[in-house]
PDB file of N, CA and C in Angstrom:
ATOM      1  N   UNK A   1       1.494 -11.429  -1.764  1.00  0.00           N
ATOM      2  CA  UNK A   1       1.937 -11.090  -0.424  1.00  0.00           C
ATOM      3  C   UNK A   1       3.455 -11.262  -0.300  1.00  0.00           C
ATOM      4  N   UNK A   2       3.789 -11.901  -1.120  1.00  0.00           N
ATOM      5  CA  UNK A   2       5.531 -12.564  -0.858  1.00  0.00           C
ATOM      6  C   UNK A   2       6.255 -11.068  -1.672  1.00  0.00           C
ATOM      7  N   UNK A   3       5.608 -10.434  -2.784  1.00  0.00           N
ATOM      8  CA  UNK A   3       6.432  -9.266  -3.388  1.00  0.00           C
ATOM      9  C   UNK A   3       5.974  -8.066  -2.407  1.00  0.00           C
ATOM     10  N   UNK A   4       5.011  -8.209  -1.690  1.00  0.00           N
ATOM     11  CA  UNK A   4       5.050  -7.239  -0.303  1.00  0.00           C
ATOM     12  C   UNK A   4       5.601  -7.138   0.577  1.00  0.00           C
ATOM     13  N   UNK A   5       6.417  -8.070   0.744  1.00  0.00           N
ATOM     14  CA  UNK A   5       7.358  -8.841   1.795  1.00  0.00           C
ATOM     15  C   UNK A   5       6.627  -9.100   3.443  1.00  0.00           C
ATOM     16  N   UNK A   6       5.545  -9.556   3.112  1.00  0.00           N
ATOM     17  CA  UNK A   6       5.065  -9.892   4.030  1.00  0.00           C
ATOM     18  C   UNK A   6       5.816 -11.517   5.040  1.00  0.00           C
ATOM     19  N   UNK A   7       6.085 -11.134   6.295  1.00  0.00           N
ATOM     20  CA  UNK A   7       6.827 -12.083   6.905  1.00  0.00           C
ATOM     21  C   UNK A   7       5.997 -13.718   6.718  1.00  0.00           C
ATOM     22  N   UNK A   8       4.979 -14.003   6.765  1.00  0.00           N
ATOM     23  CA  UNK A   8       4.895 -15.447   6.671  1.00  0.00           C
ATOM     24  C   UNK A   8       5.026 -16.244   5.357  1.00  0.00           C
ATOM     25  N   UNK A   9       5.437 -15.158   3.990  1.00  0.00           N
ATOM     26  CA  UNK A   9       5.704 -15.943   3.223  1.00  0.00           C
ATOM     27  C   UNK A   9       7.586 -15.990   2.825  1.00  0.00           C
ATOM     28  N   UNK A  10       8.038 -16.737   2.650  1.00  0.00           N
ATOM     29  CA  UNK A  10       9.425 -16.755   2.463  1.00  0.00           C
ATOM     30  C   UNK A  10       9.805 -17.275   1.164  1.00  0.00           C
ATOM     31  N   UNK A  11      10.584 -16.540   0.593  1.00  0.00           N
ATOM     32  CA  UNK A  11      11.335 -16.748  -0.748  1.00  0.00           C
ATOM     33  C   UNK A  11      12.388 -17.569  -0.440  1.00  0.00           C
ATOM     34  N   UNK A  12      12.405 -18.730  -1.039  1.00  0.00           N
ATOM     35  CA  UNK A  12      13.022 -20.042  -0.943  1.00  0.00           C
ATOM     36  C   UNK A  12      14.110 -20.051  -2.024  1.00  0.00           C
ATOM     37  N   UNK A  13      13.561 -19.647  -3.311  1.00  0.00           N
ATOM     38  CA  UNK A  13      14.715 -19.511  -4.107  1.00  0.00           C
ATOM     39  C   UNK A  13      14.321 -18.562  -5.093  1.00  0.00           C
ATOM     40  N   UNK A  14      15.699 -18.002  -6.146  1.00  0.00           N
ATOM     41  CA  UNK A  14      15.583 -16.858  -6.536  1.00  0.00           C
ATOM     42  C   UNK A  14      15.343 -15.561  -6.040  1.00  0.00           C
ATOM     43  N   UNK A  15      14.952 -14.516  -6.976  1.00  0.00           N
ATOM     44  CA  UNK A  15      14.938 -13.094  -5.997  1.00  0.00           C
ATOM     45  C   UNK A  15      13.753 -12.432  -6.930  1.00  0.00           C
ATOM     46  N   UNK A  16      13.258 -11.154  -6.343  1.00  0.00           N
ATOM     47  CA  UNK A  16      12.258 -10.009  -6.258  1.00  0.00           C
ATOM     48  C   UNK A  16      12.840  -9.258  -6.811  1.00  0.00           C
ATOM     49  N   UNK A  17      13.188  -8.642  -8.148  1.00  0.00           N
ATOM     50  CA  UNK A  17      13.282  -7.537  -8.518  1.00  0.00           C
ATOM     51  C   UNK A  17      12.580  -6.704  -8.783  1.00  0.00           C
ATOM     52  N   UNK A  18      12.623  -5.585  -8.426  1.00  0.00           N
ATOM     53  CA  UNK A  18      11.655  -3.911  -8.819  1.00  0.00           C
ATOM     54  C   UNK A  18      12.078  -3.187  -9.154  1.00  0.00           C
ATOM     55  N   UNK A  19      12.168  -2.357 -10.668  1.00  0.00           N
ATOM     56  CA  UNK A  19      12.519  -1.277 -11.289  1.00  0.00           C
ATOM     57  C   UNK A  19      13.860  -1.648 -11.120  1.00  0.00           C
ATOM     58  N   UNK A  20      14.449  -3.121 -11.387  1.00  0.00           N
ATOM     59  CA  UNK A  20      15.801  -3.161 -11.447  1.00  0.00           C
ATOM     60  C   UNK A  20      16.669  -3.183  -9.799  1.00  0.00           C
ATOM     61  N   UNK A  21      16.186  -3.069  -9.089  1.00  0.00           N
ATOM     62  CA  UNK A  21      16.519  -3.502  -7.741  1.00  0.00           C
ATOM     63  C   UNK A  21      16.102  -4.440  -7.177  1.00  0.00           C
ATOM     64  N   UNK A  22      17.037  -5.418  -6.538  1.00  0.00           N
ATOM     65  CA  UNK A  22      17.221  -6.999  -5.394  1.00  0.00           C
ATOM     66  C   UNK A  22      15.699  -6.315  -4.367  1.00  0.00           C
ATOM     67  N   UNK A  23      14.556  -7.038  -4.008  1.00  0.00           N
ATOM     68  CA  UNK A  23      13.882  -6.201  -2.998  1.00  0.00           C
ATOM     69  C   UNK A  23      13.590  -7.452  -2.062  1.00  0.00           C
ATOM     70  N   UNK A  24      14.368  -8.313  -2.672  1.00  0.00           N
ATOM     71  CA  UNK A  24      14.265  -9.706  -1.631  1.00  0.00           C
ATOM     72  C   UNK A  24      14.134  -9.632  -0.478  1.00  0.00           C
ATOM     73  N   UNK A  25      14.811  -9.186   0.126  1.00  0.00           N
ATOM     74  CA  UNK A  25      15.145  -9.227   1.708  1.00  0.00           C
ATOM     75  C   UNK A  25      14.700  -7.473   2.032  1.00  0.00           C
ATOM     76  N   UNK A  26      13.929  -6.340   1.549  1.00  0.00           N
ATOM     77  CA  UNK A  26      13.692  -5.735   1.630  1.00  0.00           C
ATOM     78  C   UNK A  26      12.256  -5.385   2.902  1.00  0.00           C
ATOM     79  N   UNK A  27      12.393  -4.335   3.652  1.00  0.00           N
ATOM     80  CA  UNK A  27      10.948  -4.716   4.826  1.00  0.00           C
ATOM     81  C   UNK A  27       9.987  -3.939   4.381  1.00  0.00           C
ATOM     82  N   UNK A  28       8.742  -4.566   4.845  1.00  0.00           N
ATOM     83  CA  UNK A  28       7.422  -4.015   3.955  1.00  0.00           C
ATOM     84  C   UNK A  28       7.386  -2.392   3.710  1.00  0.00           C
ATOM     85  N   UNK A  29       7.783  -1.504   4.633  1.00  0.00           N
ATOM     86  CA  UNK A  29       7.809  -0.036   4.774  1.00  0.00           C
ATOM     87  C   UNK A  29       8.343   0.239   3.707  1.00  0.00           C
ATOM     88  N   UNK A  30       9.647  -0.202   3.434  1.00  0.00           N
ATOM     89  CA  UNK A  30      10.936   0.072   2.351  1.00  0.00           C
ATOM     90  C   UNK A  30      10.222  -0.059   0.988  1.00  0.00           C
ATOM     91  N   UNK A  31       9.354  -0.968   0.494  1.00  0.00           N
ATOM     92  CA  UNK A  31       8.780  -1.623  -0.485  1.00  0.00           C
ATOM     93  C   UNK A  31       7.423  -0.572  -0.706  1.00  0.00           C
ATOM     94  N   UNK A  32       7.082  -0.188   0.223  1.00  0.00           N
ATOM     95  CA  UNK A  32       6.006   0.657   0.187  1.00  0.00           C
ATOM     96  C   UNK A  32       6.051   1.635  -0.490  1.00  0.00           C
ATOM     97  N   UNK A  33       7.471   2.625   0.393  1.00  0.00           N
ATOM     98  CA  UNK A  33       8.214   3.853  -0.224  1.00  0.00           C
ATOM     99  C   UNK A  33       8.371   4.024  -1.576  1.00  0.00           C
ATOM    100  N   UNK A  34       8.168   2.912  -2.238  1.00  0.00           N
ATOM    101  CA  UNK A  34       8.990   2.385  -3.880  1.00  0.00           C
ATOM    102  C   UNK A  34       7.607   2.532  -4.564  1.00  0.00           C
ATOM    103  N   UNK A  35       6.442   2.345  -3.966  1.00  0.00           N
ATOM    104  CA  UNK A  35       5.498   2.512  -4.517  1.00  0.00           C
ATOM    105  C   UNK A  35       4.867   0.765  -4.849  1.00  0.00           C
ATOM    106  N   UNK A  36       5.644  -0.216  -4.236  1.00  0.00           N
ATOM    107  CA  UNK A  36       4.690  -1.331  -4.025  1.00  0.00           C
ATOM    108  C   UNK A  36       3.673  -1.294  -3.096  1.00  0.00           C
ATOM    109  N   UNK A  37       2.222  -1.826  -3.182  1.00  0.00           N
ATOM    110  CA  UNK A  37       1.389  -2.196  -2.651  1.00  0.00           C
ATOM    111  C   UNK A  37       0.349  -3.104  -3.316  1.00  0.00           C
ATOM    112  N   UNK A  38      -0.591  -3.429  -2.040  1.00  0.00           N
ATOM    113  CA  UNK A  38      -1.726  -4.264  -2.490  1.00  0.00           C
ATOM    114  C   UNK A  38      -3.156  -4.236  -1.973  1.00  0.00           C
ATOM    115  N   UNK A  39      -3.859  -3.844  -2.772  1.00  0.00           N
ATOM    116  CA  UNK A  39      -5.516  -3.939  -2.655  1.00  0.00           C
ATOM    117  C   UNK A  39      -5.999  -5.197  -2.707  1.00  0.00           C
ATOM    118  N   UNK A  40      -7.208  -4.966  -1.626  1.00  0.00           N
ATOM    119  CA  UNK A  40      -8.400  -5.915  -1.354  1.00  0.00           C
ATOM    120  C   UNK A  40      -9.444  -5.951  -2.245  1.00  0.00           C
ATOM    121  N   UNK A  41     -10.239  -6.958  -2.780  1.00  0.00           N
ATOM    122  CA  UNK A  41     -10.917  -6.989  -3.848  1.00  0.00           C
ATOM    123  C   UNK A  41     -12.536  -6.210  -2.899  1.00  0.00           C
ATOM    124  N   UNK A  42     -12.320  -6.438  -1.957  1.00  0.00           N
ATOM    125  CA  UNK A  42     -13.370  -5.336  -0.993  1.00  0.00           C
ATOM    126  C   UNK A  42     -12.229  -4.266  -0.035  1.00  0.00           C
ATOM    127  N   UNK A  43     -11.988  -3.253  -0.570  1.00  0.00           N
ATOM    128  CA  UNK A  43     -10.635  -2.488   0.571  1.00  0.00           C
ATOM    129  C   UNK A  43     -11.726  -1.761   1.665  1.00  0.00           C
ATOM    130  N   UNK A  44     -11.088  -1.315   2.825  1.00  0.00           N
ATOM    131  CA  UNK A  44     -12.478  -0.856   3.363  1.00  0.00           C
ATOM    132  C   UNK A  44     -12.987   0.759   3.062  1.00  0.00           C
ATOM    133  N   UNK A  45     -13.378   1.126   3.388  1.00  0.00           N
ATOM    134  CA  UNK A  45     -13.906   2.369   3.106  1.00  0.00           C
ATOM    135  C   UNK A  45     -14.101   3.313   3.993  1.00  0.00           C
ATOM    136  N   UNK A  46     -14.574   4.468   3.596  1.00  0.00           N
ATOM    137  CA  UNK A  46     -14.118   5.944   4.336  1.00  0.00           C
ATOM    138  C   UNK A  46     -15.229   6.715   3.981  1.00  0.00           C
ATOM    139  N   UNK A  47     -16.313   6.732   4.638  1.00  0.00           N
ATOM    140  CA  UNK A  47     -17.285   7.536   4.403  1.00  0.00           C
ATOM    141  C   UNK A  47     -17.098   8.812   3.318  1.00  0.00           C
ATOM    142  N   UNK A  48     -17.753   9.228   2.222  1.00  0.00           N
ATOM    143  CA  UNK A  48     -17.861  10.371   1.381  1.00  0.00           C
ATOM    144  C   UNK A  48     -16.322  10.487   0.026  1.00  0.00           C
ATOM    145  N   UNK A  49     -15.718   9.169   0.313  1.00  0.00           N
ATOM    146  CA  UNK A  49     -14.643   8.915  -0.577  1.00  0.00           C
ATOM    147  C   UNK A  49     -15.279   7.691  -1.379  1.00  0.00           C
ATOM    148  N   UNK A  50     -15.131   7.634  -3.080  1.00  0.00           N
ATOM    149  CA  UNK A  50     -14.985   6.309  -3.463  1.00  0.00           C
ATOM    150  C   UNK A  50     -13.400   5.837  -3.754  1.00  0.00           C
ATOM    151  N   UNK A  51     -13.754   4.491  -4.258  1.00  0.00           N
ATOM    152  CA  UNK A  51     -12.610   3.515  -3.809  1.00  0.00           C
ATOM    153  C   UNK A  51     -11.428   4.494  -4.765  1.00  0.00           C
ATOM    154  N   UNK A  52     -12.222   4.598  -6.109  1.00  0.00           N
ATOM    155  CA  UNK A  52     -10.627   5.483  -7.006  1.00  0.00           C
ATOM    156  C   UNK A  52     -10.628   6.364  -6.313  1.00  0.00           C
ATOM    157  N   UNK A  53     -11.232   7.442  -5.608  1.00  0.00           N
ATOM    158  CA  UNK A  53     -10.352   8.347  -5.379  1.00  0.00           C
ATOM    159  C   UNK A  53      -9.777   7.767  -3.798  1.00  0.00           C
ATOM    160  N   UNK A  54      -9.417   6.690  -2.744  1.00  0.00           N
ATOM    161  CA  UNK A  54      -8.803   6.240  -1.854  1.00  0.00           C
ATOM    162  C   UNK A  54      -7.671   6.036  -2.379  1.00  0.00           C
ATOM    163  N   UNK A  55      -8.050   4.809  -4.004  1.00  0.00           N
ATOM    164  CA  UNK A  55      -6.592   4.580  -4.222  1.00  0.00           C
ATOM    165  C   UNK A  55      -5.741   5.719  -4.636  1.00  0.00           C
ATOM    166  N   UNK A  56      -6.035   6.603  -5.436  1.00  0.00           N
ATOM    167  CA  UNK A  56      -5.301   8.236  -5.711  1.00  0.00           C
ATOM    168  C   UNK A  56      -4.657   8.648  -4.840  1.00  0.00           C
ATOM    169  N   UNK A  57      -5.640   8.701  -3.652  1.00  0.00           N
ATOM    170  CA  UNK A  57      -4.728   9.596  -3.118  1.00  0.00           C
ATOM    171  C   UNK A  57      -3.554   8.351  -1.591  1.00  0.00           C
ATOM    172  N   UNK A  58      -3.666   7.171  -1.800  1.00  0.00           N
ATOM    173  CA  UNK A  58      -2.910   6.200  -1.399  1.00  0.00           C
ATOM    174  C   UNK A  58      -1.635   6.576  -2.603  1.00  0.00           C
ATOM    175  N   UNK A  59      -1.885   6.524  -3.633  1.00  0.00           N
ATOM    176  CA  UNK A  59      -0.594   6.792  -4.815  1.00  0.00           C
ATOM    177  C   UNK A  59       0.108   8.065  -4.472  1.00  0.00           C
ATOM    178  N   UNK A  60      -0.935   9.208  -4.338  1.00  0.00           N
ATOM    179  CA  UNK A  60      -0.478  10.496  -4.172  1.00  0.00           C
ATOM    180  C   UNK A  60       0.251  10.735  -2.490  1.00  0.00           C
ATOM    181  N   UNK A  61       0.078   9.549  -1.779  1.00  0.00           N
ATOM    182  CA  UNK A  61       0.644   9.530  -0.714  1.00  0.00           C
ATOM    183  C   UNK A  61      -0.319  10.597   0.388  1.00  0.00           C
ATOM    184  N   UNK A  62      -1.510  10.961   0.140  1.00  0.00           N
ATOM    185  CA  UNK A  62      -2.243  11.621   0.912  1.00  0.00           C
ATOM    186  C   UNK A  62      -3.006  11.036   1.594  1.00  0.00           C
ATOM    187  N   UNK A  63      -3.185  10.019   1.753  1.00  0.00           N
ATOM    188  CA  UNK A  63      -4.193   9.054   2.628  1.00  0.00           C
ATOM    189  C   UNK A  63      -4.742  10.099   4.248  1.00  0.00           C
ATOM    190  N   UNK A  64      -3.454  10.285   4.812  1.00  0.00           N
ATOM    191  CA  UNK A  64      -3.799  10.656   6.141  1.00  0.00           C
ATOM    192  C   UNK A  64      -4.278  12.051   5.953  1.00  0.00           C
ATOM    193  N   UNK A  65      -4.073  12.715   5.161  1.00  0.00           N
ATOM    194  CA  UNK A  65      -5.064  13.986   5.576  1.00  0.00           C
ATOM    195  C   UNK A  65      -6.149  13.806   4.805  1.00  0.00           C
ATOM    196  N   UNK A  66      -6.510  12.486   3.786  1.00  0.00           N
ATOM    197  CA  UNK A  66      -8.029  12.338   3.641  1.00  0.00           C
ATOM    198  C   UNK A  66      -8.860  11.921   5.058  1.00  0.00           C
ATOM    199  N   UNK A  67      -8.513  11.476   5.233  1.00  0.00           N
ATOM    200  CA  UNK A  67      -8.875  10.955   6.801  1.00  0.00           C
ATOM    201  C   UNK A  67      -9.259  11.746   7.709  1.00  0.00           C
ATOM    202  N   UNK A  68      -8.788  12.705   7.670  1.00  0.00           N
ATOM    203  CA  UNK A  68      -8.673  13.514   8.654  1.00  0.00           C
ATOM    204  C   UNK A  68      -9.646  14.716   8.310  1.00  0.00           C
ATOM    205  N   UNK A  69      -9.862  15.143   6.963  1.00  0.00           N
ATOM    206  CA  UNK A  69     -10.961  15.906   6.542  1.00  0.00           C
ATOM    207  C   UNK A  69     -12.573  15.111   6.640  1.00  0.00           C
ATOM    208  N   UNK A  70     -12.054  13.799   6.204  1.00  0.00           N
ATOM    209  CA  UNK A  70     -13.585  13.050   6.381  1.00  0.00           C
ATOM    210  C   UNK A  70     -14.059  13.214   7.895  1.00  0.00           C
ATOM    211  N   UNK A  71     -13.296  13.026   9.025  1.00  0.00           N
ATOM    212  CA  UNK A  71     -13.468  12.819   9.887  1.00  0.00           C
ATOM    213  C   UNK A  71     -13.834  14.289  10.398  1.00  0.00           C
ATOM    214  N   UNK A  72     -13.214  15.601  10.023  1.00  0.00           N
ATOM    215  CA  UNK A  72     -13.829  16.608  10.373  1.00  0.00           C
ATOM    216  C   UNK A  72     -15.483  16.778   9.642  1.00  0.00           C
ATOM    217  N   UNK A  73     -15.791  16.377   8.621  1.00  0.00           N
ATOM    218  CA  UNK A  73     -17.035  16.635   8.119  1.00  0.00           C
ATOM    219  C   UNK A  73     -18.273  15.724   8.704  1.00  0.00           C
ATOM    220  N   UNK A  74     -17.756  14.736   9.659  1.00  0.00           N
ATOM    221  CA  UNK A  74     -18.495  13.316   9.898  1.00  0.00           C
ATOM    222  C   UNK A  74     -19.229  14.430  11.710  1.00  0.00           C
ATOM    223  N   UNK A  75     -18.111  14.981  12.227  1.00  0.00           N
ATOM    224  CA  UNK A  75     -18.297  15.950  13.528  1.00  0.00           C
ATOM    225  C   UNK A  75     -18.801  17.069  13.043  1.00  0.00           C
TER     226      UNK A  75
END
């Protein structure tokens, strides 16, 4: 959670590097963009998707129009 830069944990000393960049003081969005993230050992789920193809298309940056097709097929 602390290389997510999630606010309740704080880096006290030293720094976060990623692909060669300071991401210390970096905000979770910014870190995201870079292609950091983190899965739940249960993530939740989305009717008619499994979990690899959620995370795919979380990588592929398509999340929201999976969503949005599930949700047309669910109506």
């Amino acid at each position: 959670m602390t290389i997510m830069g999630y606010p309740q944990y704080e880096v006290v000393s030293g720094k976060i590097f990623f692909k060669g960049e300071d991401i210390t003081h970096a905000p979770i969005d910014a870190r995201a963009r870079m292609g950091i993230g983190m899965s739940y050992q249960r993530p939740p789920t989305i009717n008619g998707l499994k979990t690899r193809q959620i995370v795919n298309l979380c990588a592929a940056g398509e999340i929201d129009r999976a969503i949005e097709e599930s949700d047309k097929d669910v109506m």
